[in-house]
C-alpha atoms as a PDB file:
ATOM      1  CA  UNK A   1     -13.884 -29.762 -57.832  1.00  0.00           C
ATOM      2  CA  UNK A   2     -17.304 -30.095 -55.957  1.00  0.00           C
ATOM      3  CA  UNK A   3     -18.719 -31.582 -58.816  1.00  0.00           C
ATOM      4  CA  UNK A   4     -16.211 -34.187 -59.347  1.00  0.00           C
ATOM      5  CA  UNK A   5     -16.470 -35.304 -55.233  1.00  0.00           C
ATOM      6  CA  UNK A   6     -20.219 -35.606 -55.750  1.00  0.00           C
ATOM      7  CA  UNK A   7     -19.359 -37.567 -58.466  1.00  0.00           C
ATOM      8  CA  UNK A   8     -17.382 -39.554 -57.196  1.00  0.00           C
ATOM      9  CA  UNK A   9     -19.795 -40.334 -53.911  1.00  0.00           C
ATOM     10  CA  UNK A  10     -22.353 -41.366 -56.260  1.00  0.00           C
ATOM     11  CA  UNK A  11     -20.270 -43.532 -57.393  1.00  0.00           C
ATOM     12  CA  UNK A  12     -18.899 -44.947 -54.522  1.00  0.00           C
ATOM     13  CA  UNK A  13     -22.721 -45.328 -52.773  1.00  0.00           C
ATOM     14  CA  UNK A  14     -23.858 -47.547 -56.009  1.00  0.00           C
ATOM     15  CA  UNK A  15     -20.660 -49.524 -55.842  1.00  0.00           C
ATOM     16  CA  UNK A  16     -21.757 -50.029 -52.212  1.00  0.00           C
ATOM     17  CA  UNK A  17     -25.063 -50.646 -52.362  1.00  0.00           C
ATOM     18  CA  UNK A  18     -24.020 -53.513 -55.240  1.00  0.00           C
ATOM     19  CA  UNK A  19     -21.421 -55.416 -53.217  1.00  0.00           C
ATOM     20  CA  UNK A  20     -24.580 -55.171 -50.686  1.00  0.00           C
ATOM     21  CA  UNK A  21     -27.306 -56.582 -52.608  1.00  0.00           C
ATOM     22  CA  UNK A  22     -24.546 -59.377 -53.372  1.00  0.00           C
ATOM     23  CA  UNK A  23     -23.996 -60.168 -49.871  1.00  0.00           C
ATOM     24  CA  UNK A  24     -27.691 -60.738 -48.961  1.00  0.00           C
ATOM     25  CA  UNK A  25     -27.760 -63.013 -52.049  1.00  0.00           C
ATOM     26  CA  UNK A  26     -31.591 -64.223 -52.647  1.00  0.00           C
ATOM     27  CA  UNK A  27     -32.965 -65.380 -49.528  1.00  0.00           C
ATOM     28  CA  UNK A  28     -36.269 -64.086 -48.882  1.00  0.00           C
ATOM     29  CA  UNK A  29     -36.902 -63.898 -44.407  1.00  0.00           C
ATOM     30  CA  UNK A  30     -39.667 -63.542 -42.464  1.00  0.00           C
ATOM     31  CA  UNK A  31     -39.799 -63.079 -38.820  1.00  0.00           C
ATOM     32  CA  UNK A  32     -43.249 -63.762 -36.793  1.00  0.00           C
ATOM     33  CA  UNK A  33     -43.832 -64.099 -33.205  1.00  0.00           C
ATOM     34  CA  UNK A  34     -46.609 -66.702 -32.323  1.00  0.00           C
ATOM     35  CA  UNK A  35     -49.761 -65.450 -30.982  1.00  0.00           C
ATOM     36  CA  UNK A  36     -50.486 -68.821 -28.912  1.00  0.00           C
ATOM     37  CA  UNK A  37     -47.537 -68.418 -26.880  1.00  0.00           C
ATOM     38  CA  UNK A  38     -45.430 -65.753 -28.074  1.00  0.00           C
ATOM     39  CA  UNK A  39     -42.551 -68.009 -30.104  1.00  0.00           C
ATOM     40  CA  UNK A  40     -40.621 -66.217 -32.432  1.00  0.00           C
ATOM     41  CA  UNK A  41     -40.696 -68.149 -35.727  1.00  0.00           C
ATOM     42  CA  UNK A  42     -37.610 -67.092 -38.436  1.00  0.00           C
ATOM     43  CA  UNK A  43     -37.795 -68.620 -41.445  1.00  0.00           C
ATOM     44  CA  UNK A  44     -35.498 -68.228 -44.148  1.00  0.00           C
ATOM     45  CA  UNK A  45     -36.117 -69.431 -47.995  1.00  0.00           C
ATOM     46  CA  UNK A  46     -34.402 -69.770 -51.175  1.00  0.00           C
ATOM     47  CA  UNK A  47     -35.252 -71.227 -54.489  1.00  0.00           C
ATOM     48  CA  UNK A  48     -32.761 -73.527 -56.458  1.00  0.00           C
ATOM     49  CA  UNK A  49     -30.901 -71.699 -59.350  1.00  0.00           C
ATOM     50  CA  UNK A  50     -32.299 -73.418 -62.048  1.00  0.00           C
ATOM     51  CA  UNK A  51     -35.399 -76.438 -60.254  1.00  0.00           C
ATOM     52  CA  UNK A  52     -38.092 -76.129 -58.270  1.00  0.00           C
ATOM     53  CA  UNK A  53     -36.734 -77.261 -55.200  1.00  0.00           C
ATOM     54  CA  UNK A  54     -36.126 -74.482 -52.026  1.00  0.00           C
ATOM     55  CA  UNK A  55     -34.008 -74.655 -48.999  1.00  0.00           C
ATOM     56  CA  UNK A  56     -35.715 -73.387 -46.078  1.00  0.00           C
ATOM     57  CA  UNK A  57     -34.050 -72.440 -42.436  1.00  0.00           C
ATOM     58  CA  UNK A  58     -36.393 -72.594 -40.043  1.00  0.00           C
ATOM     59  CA  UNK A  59     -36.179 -71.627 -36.399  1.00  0.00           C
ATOM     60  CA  UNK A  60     -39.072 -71.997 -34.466  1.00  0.00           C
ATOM     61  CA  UNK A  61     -37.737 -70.592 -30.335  1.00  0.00           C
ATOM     62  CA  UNK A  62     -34.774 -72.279 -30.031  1.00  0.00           C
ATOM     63  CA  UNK A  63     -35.419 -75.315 -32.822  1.00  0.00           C
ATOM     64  CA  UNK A  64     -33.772 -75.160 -35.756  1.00  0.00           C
ATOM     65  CA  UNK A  65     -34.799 -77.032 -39.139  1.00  0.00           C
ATOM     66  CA  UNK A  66     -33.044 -77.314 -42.224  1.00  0.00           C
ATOM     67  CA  UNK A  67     -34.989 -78.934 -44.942  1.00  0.00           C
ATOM     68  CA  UNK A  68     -35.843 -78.783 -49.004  1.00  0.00           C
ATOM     69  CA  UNK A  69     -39.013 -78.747 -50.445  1.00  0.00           C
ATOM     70  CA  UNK A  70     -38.859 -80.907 -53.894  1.00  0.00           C
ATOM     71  CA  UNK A  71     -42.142 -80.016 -54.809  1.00  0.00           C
ATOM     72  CA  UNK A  72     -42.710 -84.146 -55.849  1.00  0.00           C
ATOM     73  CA  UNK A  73     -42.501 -86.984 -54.259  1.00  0.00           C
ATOM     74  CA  UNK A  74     -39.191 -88.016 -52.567  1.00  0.00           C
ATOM     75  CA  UNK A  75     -37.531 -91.647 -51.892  1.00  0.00           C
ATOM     76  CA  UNK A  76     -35.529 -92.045 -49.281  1.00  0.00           C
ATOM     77  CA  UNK A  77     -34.426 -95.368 -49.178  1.00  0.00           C
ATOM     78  CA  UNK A  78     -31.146 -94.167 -51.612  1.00  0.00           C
ATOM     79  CA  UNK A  79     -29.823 -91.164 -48.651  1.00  0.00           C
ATOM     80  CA  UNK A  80     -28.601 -87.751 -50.447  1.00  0.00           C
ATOM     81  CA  UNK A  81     -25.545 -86.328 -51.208  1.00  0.00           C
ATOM     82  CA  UNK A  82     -24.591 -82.753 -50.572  1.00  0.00           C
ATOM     83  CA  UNK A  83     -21.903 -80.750 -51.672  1.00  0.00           C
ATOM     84  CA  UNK A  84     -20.020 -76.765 -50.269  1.00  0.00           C
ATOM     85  CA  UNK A  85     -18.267 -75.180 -52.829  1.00  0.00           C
ATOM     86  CA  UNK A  86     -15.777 -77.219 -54.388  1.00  0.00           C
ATOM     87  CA  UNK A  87     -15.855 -79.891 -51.340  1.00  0.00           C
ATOM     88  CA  UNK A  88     -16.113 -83.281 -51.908  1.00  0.00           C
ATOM     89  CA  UNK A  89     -19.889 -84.559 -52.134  1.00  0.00           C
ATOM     90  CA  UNK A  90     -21.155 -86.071 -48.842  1.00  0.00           C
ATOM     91  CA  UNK A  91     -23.101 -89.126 -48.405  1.00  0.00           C
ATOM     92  CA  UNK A  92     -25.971 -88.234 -45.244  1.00  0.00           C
ATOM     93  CA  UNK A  93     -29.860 -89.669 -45.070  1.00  0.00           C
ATOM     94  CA  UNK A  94     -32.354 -87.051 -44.511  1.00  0.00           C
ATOM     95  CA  UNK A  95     -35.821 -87.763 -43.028  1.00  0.00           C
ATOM     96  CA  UNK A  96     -38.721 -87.023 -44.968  1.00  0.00           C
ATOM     97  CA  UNK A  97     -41.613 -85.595 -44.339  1.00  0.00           C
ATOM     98  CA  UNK A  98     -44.938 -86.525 -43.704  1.00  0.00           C
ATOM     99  CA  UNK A  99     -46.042 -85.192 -46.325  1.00  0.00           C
ATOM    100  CA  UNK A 100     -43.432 -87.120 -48.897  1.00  0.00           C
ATOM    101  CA  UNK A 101     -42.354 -83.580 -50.483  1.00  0.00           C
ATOM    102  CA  UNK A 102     -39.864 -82.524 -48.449  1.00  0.00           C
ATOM    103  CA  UNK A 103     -36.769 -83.622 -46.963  1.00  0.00           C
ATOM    104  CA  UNK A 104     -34.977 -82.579 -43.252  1.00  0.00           C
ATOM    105  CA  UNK A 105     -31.298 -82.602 -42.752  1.00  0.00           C
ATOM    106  CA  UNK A 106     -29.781 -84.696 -39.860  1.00  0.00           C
ATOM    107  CA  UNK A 107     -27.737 -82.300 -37.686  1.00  0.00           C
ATOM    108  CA  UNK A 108     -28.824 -78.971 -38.769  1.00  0.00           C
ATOM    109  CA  UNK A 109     -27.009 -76.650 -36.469  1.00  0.00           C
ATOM    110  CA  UNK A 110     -23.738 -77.931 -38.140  1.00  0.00           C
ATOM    111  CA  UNK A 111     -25.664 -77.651 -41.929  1.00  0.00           C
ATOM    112  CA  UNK A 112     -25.943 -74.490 -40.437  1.00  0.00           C
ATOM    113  CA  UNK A 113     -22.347 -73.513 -39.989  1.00  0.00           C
ATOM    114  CA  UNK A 114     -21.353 -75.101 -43.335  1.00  0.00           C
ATOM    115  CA  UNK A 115     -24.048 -73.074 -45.219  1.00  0.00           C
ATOM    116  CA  UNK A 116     -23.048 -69.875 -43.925  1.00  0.00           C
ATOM    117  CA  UNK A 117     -18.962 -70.933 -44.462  1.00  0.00           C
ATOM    118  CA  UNK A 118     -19.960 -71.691 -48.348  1.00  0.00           C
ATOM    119  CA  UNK A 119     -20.909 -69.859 -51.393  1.00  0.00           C
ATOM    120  CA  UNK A 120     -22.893 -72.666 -53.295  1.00  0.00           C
ATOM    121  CA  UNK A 121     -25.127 -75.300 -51.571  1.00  0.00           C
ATOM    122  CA  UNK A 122     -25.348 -78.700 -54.105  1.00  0.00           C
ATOM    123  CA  UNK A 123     -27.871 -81.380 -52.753  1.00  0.00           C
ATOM    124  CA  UNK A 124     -28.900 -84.544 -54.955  1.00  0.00           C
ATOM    125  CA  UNK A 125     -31.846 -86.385 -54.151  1.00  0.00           C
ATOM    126  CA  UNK A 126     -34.039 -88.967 -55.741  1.00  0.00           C
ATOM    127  CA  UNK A 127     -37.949 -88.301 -56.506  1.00  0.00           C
ATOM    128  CA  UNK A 128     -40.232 -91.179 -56.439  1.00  0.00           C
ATOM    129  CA  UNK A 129     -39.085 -94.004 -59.249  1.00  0.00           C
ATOM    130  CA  UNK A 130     -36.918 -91.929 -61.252  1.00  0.00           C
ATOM    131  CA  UNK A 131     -33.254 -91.390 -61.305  1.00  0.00           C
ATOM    132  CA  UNK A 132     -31.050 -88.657 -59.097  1.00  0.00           C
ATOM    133  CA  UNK A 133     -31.580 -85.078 -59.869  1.00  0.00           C
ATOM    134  CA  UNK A 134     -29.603 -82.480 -58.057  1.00  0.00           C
ATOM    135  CA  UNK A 135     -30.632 -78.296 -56.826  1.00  0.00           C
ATOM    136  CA  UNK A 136     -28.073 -76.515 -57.029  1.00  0.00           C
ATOM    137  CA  UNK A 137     -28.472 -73.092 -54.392  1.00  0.00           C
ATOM    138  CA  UNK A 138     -26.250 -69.618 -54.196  1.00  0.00           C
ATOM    139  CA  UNK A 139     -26.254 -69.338 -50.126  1.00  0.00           C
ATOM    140  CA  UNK A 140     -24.700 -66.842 -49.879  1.00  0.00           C
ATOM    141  CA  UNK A 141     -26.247 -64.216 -47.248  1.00  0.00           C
ATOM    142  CA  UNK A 142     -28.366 -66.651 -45.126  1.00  0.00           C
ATOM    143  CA  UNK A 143     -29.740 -64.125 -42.906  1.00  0.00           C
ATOM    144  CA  UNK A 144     -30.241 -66.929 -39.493  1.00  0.00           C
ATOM    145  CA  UNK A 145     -27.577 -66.984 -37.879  1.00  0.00           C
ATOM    146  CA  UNK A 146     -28.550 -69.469 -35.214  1.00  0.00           C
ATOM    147  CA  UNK A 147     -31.798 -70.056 -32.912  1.00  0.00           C
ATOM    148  CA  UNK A 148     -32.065 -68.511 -29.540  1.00  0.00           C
END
């Protein structure tokens, strides 16, 4: 009877620690605290499932940026479309960066909200002279909750 409770724990512990490692999903965090005047900088990545492109949260005190890195050259004159789930695809212009890589969400703190409501993250962009592509992300776990 022991046997079959220990079992039976195992068991339940690797079911557990499975549904776990779902939950957190693939987001890799860091957490640093500024030496220049002690800001504490969260950042949050997480590579597209099948591109090169990665979302990154970024809260720097009480700032919070959403952007994705394309890794090429971005146009913005078109705007982007993103997507939650099975929601209908949203027309929104992003700013890009100084850098021309990377693009930053307008109203991040309710991006915020919608990525942590949502299981899949779709965002179509257009690099430089060539058509649409979209990243497709699993967000599921985002581990920034918010900037304080």
């Amino acid at each position: 009877m022991k046997r079959m409770f220990a079992n039976s724990l195992v068991v339940l512990v690797m079911f557990v620690c499975a549904v776990s490692a779902f939950a957190q999903g693939k987001w890799n965090f860091s957490e640093t605290t500024s030496g220049m005047d002690g800001v504490k900088i969260s950042v949050a990545t997480l590579p597209a499932n099948s591109s090169e492109e990665t979302l990154i949260v970024r809260c720097t005190g009480k700032k919070l940026e959403i952007y994705i890195h394309a890794g090429n050259v971005v146009d913005e004159e078109y705007g982007e479309r993103v997507k939650f789930d099975d929601g209908r695809p949203q027309h929104q212009m992003w700013g890009r960066s100084s850098s021309y890589d990377s693009l930053f969400a307008p109203g991040a703190g309710k991006l915020l909200h919608e990525l942590q409501s949502s299981h899949t993250f779709m965002f179509e962009y257009h690099p430089y002279q060539k058509v649409a592509t979209t990243a497709t992300f699993d967000v599921v776990g985002l581990p920034i909750t918010g900037c304080n």
